[in-house]
Every structure is written in C-alpha cells, then in structure tokens.
N, C-alpha and C. Protein backbone atom coordinates (compact mmCIF):
# COMPACT_ATOMS: atom_id res chain seq x y z
N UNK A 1 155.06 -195.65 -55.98
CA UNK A 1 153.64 -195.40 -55.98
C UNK A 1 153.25 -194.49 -57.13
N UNK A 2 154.33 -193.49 -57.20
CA UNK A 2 153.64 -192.10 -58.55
C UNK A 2 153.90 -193.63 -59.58
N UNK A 3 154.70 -194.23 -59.62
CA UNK A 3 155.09 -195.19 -61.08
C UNK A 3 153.74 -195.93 -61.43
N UNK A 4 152.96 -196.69 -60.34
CA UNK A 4 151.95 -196.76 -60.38
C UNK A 4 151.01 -196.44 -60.79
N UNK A 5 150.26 -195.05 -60.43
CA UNK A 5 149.31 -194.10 -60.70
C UNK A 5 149.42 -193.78 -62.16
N UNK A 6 150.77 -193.79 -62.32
CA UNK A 6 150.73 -193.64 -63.93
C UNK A 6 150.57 -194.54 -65.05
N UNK A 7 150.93 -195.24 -64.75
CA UNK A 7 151.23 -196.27 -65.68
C UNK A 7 149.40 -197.23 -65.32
N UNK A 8 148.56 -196.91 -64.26
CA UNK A 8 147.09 -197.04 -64.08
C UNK A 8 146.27 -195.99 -65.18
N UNK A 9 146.75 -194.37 -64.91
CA UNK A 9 146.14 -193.30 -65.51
C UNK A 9 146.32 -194.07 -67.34
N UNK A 10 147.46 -194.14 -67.47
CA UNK A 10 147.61 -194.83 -69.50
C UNK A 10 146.97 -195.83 -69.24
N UNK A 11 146.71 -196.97 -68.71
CA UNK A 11 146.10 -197.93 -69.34
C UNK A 11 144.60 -197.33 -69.42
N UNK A 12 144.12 -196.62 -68.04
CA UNK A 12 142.51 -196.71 -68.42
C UNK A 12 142.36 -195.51 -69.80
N UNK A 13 143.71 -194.47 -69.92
CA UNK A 13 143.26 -193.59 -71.15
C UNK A 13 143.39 -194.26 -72.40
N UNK A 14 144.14 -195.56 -72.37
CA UNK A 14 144.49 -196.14 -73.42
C UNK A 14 142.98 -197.13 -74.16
N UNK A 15 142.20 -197.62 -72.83
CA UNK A 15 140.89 -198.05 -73.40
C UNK A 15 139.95 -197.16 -73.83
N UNK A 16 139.85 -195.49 -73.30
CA UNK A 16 139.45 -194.36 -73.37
C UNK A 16 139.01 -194.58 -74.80
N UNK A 17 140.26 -194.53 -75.74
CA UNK A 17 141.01 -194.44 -76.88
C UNK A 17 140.34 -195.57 -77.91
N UNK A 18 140.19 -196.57 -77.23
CA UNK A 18 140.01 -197.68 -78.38
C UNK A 18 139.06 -197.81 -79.21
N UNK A 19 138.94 -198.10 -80.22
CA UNK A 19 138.21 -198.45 -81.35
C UNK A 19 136.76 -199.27 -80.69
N UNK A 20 136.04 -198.55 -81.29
CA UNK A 20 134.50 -198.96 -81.04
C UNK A 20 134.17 -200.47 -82.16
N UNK A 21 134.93 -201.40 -81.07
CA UNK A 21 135.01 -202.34 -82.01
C UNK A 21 133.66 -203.16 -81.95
N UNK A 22 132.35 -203.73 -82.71
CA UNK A 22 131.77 -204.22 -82.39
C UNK A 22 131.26 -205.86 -83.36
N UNK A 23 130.76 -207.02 -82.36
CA UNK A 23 130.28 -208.27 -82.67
C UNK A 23 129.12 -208.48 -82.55
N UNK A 24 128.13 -208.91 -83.32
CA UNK A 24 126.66 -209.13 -83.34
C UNK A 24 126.59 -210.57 -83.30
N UNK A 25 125.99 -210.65 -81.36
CA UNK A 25 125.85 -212.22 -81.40
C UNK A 25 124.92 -212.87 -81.92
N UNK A 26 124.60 -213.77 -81.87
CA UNK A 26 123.06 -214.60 -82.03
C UNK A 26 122.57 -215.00 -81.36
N UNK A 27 122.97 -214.76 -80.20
CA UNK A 27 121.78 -214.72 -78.91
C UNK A 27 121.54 -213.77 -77.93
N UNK A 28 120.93 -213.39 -77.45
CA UNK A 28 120.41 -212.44 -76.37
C UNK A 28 121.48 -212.89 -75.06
N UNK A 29 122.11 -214.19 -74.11
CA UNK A 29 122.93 -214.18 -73.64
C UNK A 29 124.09 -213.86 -73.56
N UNK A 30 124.69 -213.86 -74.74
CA UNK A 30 125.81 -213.54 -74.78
C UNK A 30 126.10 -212.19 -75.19
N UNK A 31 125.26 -211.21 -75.16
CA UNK A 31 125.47 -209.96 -75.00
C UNK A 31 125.96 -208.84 -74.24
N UNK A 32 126.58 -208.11 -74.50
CA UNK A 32 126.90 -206.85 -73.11
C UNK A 32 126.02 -206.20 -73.67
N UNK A 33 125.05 -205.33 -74.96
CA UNK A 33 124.41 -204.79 -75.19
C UNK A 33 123.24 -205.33 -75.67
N UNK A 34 122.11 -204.78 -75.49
CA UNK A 34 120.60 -205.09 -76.23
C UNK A 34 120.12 -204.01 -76.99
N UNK A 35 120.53 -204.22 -78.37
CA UNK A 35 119.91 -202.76 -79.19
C UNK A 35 118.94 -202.73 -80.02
N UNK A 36 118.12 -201.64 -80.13
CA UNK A 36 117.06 -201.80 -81.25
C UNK A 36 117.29 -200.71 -82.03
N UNK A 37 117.25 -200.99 -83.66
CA UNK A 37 117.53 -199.72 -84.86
C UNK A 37 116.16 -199.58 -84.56
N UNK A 38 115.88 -198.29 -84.41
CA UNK A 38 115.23 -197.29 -84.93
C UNK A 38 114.86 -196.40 -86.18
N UNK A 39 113.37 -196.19 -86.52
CA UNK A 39 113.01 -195.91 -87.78
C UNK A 39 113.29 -194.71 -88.00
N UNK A 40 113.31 -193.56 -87.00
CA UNK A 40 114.07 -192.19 -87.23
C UNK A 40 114.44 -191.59 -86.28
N UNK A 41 115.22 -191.03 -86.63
CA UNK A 41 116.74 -190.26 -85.56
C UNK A 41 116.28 -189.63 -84.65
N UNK A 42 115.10 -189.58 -84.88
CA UNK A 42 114.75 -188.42 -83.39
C UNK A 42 114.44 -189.37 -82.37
N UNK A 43 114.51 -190.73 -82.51
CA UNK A 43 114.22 -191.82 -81.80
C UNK A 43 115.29 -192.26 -81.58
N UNK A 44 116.55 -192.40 -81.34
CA UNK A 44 117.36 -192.89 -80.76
C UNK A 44 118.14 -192.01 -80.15
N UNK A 45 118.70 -193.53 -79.12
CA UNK A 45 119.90 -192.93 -77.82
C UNK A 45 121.11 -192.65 -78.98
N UNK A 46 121.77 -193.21 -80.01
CA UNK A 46 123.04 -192.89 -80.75
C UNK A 46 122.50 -193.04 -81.50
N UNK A 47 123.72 -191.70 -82.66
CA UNK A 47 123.45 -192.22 -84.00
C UNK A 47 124.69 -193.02 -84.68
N UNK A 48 124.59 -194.00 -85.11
CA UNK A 48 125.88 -194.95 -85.89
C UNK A 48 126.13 -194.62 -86.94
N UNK A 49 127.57 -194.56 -87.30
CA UNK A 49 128.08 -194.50 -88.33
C UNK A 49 129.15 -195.63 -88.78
N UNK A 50 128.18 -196.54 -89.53
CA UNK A 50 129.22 -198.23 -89.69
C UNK A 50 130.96 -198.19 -90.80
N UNK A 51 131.89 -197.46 -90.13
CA UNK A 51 132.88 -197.51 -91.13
C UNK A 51 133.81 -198.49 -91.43
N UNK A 52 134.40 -198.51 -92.59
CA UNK A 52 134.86 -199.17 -93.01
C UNK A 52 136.13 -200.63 -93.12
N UNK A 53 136.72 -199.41 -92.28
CA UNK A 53 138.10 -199.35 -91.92
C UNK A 53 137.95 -199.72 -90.08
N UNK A 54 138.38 -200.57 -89.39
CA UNK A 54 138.98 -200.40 -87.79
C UNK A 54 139.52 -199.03 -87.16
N UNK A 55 140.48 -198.58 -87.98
CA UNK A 55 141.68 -197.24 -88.21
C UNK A 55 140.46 -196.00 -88.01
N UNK A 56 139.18 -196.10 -88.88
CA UNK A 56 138.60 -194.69 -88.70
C UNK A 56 137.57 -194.84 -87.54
N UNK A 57 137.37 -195.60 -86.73
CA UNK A 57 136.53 -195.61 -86.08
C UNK A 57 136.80 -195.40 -84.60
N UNK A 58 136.45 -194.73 -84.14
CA UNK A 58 136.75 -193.28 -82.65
C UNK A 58 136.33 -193.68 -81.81
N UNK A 59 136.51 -193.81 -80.43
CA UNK A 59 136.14 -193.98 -78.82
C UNK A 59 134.69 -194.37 -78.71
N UNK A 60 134.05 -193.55 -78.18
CA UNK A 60 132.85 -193.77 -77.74
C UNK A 60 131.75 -192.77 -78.28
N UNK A 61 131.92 -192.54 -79.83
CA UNK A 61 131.48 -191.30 -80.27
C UNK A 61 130.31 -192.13 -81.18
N UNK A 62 129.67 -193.11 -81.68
CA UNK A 62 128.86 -193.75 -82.43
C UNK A 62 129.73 -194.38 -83.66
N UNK A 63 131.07 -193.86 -83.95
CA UNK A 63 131.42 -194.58 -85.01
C UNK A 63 132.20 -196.09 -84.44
N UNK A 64 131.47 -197.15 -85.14
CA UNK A 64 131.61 -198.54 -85.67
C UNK A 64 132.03 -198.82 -86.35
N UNK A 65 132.80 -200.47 -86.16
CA UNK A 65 133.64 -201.29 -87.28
C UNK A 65 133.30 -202.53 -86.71
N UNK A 66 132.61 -203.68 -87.33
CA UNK A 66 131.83 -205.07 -86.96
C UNK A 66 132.92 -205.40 -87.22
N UNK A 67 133.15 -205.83 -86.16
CA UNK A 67 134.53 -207.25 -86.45
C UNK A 67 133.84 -208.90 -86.95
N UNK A 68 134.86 -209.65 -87.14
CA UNK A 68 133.85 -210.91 -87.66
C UNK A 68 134.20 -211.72 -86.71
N UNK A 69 135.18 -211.65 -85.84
CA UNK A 69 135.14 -212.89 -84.85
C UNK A 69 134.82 -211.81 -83.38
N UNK A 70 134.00 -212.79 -82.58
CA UNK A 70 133.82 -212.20 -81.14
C UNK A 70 135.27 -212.02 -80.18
N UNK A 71 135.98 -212.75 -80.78
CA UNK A 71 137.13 -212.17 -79.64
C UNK A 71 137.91 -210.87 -79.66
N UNK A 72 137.32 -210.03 -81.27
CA UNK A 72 138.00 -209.18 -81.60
C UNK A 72 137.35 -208.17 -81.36
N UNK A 73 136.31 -208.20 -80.29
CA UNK A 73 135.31 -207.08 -80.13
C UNK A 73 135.60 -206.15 -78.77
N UNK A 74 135.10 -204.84 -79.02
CA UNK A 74 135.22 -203.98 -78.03
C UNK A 74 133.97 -204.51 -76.96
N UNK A 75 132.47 -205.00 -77.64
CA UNK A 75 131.62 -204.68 -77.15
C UNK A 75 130.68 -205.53 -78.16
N UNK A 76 130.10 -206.75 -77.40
CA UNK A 76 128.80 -207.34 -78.17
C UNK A 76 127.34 -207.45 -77.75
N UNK A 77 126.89 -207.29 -79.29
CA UNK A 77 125.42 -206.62 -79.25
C UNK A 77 124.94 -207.66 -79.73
N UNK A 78 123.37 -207.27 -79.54
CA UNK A 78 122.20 -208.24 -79.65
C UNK A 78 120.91 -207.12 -80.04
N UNK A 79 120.74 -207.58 -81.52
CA UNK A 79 119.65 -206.81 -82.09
C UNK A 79 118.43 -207.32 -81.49
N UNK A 80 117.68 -206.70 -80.71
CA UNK A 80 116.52 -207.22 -80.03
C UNK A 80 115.41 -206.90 -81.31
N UNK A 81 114.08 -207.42 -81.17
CA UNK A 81 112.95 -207.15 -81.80
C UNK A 81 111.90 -206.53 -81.87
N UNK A 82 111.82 -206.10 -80.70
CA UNK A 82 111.20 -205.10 -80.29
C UNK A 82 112.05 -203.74 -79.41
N UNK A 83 111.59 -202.56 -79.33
CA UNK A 83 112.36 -201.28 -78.68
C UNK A 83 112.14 -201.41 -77.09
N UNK A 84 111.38 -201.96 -76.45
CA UNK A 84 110.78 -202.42 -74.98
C UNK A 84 112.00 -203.10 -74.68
N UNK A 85 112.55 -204.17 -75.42
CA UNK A 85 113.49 -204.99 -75.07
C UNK A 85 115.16 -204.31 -74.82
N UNK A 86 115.16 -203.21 -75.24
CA UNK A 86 116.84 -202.65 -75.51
C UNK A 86 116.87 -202.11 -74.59
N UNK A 87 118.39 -201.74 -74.42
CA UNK A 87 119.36 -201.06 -73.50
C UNK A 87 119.70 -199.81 -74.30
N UNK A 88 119.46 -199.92 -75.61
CA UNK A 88 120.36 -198.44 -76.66
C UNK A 88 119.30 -198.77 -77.23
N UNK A 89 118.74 -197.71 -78.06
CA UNK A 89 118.15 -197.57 -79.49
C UNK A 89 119.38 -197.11 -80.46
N UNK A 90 119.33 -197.16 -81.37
CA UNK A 90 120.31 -196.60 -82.85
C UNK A 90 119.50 -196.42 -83.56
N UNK A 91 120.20 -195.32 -84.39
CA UNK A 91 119.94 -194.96 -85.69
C UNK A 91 120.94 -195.18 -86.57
N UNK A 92 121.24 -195.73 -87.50
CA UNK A 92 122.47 -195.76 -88.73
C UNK A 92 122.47 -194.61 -89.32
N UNK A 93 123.32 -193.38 -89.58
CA UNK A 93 123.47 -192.45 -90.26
C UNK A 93 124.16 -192.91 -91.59
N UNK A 94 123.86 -191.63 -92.61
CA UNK A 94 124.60 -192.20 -93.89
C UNK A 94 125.97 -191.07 -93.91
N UNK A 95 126.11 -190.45 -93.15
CA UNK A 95 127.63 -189.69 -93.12
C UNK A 95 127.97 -189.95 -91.93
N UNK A 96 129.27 -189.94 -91.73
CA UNK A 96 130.32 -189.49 -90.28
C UNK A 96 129.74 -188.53 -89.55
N UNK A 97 129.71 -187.70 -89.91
CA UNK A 97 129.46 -186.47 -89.27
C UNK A 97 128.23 -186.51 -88.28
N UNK A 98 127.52 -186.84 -89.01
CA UNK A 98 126.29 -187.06 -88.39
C UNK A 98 126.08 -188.23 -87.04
N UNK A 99 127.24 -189.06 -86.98
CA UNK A 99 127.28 -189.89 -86.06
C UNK A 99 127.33 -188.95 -84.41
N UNK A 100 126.83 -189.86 -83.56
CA UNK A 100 127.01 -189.12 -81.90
C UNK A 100 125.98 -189.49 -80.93
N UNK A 101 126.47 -189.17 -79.72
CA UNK A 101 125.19 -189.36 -78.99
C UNK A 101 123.97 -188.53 -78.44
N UNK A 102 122.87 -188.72 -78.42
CA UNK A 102 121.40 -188.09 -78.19
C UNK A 102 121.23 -187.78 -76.90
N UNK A 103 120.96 -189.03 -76.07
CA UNK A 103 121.05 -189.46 -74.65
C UNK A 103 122.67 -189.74 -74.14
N UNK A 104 122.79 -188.73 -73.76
CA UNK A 104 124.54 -188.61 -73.11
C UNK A 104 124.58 -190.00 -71.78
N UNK A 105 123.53 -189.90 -71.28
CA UNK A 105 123.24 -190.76 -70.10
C UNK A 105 123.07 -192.21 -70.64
N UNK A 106 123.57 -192.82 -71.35
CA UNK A 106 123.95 -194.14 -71.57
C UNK A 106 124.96 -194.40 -72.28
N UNK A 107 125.97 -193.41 -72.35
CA UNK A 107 127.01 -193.33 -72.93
C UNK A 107 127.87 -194.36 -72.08
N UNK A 108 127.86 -194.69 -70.54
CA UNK A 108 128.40 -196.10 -70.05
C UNK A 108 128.20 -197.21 -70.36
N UNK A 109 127.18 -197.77 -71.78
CA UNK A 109 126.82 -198.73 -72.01
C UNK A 109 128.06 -199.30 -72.96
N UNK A 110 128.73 -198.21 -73.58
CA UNK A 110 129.79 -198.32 -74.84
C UNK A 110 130.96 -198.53 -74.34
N UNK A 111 131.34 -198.32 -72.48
CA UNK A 111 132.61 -197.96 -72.09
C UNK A 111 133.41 -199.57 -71.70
C-alpha cells in the first residue's frame, strides 16, 4: 500500500512539473480552454510569456511553448473574439520575468 501512495504522490508531482505545453485549435469545440488577449495587463487573469524552447517553459507559471501538433499538447486553447466569451484573459509579456498569474483563482484552468 505505502508502494502505492508513492509511486501515486510522483506521478501527480510529475504532471505538477510539466511543461506548459500549448495547441491553438480552430474551433471552439475542441478546446479545454477559451482565451481572450487582452489590450493591457491590468486586464488579464495571466500574463504569457511565449518561449522558445519546450526545455524553458515552467509548470503552471504563464510560461508557454505552442507545440504544432495537438497530440503534443499540455492544454488546448481557443482564441475567442470577444472577452464575454473566455475562460482566461492573457496578456503576452515581452520578458520572462514578467510572466505569472493575476487571478490566482483560475489557476485550475492550466492544471
């Protein structure tokens, strides 16, 4: 049973862990997320930071890496058109640093 519990505790810390991998569908169905960018930061639930690399991009902290195929995704989004329509607002930051979340309380939308 402890062999259990443990080897339960690593897997869920191991998704904890994973890369904020994300796919932008083209339709509103096939989404787990509905997001709208936002025109300034004081308006959004996260701020994004789109990097480069898979390797630099952190848990559930705003930093992103668009994968190109959907099967390789942590988590797929759907840029809605209006802000009425979303589940997250974003902001794109132009540094790392600046990436994170605003509204802590939808931080389960990323998990």
């Amino acid at each position: 049973m402890k062999t259990a519990s443990v080897i339960l505790l690593l897997t869920l810390f191991s998704f904890a862990l994973k890369a904020q991998k994300i796919y932008s569908v083209q339709y509103e169905s096939q989404a787990d997320i509905k997001v709208f960018v936002v025109k300034y930061e004081s308006q959004a639930d996260l701020k994004v930071y789109k990097v480069d690399y898979e390797s630099r991009s952190k848990g559930n902290e705003g930093l992103w890496f668009f994968v190109k195929y959907e099967s390789q995704a942590h988590k797929k989004i759907y840029f809605v058109e209006y802000e009425s329509q979303a589940d997250l607002k974003i902001y794109f930051v132009k540094y790392e640093s600046r990436a994170g979340w605003i509204n802590k309380s939808l931080m389960h939308l990323l998990y």
